[in-house]
Protein backbone atom coordinates (compact mmCIF):
# COMPACT_ATOMS: atom_id res chain seq x y z
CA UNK A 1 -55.40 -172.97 -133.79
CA UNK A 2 -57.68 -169.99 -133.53
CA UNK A 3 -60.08 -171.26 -135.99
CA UNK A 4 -63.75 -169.06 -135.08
CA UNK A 5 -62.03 -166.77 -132.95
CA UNK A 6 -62.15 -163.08 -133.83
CA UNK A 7 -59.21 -160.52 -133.15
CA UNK A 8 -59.06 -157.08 -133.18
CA UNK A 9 -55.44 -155.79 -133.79
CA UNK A 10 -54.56 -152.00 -133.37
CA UNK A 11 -51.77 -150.48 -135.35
CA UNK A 12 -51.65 -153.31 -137.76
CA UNK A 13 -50.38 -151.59 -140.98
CA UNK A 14 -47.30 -150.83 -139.61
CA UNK A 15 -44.63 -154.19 -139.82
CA UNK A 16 -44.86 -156.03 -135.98
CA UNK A 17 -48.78 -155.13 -136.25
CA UNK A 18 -48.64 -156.36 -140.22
CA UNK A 19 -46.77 -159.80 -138.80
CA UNK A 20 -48.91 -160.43 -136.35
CA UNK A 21 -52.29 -160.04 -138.51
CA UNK A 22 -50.50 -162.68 -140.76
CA UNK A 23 -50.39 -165.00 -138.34
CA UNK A 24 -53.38 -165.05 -136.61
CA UNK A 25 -55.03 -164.83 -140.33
CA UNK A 26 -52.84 -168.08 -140.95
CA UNK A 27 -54.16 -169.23 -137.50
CA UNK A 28 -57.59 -169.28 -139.23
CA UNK A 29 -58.43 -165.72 -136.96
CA UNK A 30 -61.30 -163.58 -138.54
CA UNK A 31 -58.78 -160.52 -137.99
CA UNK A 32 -59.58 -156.66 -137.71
CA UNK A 33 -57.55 -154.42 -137.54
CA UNK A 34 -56.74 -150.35 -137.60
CA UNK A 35 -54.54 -147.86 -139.33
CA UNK A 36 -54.47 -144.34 -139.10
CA UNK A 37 -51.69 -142.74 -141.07
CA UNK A 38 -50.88 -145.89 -143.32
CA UNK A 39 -54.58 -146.49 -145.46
CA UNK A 40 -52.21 -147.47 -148.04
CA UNK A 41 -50.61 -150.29 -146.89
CA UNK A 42 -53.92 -151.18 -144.43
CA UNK A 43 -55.80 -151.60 -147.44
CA UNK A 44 -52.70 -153.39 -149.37
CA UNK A 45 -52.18 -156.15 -146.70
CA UNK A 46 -56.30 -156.68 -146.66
CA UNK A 47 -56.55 -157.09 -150.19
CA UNK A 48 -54.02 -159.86 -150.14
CA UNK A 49 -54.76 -161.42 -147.04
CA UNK A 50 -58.32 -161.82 -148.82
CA UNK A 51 -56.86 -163.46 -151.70
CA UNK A 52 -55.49 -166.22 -149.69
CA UNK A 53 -58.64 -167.12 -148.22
CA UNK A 54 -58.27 -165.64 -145.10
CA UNK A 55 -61.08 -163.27 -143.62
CA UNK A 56 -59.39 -159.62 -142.68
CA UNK A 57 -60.82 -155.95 -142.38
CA UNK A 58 -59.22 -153.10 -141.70
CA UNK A 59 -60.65 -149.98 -140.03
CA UNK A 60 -59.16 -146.44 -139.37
CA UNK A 61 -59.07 -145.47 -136.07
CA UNK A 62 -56.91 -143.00 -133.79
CA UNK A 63 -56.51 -144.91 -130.62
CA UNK A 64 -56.67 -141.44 -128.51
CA UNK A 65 -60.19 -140.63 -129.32
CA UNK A 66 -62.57 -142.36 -126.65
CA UNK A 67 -65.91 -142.29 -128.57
CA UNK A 68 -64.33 -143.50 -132.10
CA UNK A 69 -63.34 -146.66 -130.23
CA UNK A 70 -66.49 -147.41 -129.07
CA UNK A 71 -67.91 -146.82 -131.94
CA UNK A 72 -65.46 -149.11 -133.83
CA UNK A 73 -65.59 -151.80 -131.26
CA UNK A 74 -69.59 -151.72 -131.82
CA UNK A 75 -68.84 -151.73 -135.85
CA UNK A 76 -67.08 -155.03 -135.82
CA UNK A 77 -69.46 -156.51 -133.34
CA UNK A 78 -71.74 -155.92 -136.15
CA UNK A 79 -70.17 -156.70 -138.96
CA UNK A 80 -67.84 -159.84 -137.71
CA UNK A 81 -69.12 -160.60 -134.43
CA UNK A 82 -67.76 -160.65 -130.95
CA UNK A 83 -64.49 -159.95 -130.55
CA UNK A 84 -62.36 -162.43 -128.28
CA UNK A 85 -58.95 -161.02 -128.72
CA UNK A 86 -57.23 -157.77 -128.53
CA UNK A 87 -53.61 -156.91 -129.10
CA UNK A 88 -52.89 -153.30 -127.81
CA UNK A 89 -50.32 -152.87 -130.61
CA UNK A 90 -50.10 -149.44 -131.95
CA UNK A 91 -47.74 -147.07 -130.77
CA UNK A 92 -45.12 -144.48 -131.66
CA UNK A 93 -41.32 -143.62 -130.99
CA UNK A 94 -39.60 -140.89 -130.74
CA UNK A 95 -35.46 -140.45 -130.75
CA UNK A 96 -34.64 -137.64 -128.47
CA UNK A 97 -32.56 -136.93 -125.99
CA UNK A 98 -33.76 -135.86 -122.49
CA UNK A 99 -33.13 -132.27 -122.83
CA UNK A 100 -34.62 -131.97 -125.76
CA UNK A 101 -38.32 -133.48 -124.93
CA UNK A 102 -40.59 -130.81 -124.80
CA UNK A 103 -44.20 -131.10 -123.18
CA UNK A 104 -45.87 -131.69 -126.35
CA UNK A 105 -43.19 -134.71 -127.13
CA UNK A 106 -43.64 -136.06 -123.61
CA UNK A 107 -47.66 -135.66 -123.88
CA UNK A 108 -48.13 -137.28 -127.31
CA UNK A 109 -46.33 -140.48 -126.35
CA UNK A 110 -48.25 -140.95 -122.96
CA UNK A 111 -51.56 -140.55 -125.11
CA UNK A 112 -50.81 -143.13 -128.04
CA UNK A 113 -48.85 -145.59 -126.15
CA UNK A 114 -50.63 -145.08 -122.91
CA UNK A 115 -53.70 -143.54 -122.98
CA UNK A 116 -54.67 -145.28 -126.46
CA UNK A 117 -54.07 -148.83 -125.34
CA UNK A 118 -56.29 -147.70 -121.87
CA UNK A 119 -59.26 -146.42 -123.90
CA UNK A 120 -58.94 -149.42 -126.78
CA UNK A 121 -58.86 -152.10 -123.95
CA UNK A 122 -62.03 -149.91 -122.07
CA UNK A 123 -64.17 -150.15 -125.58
CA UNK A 124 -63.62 -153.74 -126.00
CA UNK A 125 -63.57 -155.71 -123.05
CA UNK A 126 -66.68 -154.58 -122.06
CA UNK A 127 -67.99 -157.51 -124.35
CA UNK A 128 -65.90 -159.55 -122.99
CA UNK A 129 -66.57 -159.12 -119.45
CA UNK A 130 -70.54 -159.99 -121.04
CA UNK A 131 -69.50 -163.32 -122.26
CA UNK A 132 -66.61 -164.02 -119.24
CA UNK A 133 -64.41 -164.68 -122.12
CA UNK A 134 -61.71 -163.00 -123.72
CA UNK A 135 -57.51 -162.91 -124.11
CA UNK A 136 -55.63 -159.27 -124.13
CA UNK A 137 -52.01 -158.89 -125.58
CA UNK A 138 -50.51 -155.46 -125.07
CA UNK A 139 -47.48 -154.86 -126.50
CA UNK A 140 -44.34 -153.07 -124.84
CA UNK A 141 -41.23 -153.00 -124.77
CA UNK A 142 -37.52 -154.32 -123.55
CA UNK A 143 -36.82 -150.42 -123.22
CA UNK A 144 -39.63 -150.32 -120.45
CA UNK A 145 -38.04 -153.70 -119.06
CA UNK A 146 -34.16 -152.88 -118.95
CA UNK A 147 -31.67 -150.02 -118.59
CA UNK A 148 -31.14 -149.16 -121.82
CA UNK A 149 -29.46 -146.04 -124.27
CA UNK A 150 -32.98 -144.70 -125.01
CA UNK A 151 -35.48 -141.67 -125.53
CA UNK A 152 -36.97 -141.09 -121.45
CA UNK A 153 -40.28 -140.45 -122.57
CA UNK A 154 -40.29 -143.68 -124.59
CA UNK A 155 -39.14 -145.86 -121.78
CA UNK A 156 -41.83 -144.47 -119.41
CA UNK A 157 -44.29 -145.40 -121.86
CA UNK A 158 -43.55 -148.68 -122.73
CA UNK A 159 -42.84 -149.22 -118.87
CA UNK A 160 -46.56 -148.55 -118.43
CA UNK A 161 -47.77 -151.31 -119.75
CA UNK A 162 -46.34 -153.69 -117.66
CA UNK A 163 -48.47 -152.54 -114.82
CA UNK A 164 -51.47 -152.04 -116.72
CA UNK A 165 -50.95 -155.92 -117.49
CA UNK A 166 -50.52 -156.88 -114.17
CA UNK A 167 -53.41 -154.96 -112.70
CA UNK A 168 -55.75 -155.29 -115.57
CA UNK A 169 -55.26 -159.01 -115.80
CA UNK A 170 -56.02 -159.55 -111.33
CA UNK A 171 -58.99 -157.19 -112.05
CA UNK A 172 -60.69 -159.18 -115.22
CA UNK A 173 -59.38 -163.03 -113.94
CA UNK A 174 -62.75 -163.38 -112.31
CA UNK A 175 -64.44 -162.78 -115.85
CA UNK A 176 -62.44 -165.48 -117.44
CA UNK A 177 -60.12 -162.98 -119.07
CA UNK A 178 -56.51 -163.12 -119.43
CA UNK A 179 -54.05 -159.94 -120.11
CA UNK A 180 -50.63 -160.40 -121.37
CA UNK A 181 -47.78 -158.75 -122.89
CA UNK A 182 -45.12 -158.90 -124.64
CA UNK A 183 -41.94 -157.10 -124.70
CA UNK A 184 -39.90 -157.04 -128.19
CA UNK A 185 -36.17 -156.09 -127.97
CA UNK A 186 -34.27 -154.52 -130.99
CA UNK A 187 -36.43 -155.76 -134.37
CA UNK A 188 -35.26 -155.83 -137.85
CA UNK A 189 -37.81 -153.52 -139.49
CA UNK A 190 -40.35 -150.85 -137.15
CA UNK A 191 -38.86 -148.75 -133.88
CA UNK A 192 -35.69 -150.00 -134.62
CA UNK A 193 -35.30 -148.54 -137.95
CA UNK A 194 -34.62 -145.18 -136.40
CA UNK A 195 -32.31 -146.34 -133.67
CA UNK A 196 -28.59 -145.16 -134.75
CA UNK A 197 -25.95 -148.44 -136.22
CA UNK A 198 -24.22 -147.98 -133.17
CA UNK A 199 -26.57 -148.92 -130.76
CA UNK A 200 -28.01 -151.51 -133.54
CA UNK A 201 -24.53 -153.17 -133.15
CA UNK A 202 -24.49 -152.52 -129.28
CA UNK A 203 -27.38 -154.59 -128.87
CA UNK A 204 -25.85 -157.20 -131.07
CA UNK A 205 -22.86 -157.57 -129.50
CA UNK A 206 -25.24 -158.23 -125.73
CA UNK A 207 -27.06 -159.95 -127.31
CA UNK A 208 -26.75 -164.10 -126.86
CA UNK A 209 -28.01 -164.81 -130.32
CA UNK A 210 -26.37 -161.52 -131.68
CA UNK A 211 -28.90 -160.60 -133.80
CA UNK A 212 -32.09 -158.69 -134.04
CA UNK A 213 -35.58 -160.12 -134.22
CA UNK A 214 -37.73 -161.18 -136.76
CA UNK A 215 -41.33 -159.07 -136.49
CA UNK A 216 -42.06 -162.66 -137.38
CA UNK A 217 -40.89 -164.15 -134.10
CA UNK A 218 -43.10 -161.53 -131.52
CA UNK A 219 -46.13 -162.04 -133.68
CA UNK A 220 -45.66 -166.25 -133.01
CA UNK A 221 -45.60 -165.35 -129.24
CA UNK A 222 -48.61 -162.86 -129.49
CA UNK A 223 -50.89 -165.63 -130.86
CA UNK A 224 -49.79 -168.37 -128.90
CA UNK A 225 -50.58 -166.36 -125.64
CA UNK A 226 -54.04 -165.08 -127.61
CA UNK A 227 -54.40 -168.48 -128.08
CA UNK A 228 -56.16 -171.92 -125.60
CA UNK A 229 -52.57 -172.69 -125.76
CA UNK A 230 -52.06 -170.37 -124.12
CA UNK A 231 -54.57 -170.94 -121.03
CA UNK A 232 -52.91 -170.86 -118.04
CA UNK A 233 -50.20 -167.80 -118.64
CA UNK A 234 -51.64 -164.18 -117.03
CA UNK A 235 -50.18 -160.98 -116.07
CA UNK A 236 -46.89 -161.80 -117.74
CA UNK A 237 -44.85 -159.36 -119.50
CA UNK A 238 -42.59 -161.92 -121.52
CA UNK A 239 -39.28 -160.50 -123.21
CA UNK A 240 -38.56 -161.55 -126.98
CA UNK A 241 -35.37 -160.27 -127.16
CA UNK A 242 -32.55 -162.91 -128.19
CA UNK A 243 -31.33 -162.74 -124.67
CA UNK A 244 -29.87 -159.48 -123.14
């Protein structure tokens, strides 16, 4: 349980980030979380969360802009309280061969899926570091894990945060803080919906339980590891993936 606990989840309009508020709200988490394209369904998924009892609030954010995360991270503080969890989740994709990546494709990955979950994780664990408390759950990829049919610039990304786990979590272990991550293979509904039915049935056919994942499924893992349950697993970079 994560009764009294307070989470702050980034991209959680979109559907991993919308699973994974669900189940830390179920978990009895005060959730935030932030949107930035999708106020819409950010808004949607708060207003029914709240009618189930459970305490959410969503926030807009862009995860590459330094001084709006501080900010934010400040505006919760105030208005929930002290955040002990973050899940780096937002991110984008792109489908595009190497040849075709231009500088501009190649820069705005890095600075959502990289730089974003660098500047999130700077904002809010400085409270953390305060109390010597705290659990981190970035979210990457089995495309940064394993050779795999997809876009270069994606792969590099997602690759990235396995070592900003690792690092991260031997820096802020003397604080009491862990950093995980975990590492979703080919999903039913997000990223995946834009990879081609080819591949889709590639993966299925490599796969041991032939089949994709539920969003459902990662967001069990990312609470469990946000979770005292959780207590003794750091710097890991665990694959949900059905088995590849």
């Amino acid at each position: 349980m994560l009764k009294g606990k307070i989470a702050f989840v980034t991209g959680g309009s979109g559907s991993l980030g919308q699973a994974i508020v669900k189940v830390l709200a179920r978990e009895r988490c005060c959730v935030a979380y932030s949107y930035k394209d999708t106020k819409e369904s950010a808004q949607r998924l708060e207003k029914d969360l709240t009618a189930t009892g459970a305490k959410v609030r969503s926030y807009y954010l862009d995860v590459t802009d330094a001084s709006a995360s501080i900010k934010l991270a400040q505006i919760i503080e105030d208005e929930l309280g002290h955040v002990d969890i973050l899940v780096n989740n937002a991110g984008i994709a792109q489908v595009m061969p190497f040849a075709m990546i231009e500088e501009n494709d190649w820069n705005m990955m890095m600075d959502v899926n990289v730089k974003g979950m660098f500047l999130v994780t700077k904002a809010f664990v400085r409270g953390m570091i305060r109390r010597k408390s705290g659990a981190i759950v970035n979210v990457g990829s089995l495309a940064g894990m394993r050779m795999l049919e997809v876009p270069v610039h994606y792969a590099t990304a997602k690759s990235a945060v396995v070592g900003f786990t690792m690092a991260l979590a031997r820096e802020l272990g003397r604080y009491n803080i862990r950093v995980n991550a975990v590492a979703p293979g080919m999903l039913e509904h997000g990223v995946s919906d834009n990879v081609p039915d080819r591949l889709q049935e590639q993966y299925k056919n490599y796969c041991a339980l032939s089949r994709a994942g539920k969003c459902e499924e990662v967001a069990e893992l990312v609470a469990f590891l946000a979770s005292d349950r959780g207590s003794y697993i750091n710097a890991q970079s665990i694959l949900v993936d059905g088995g590849i």
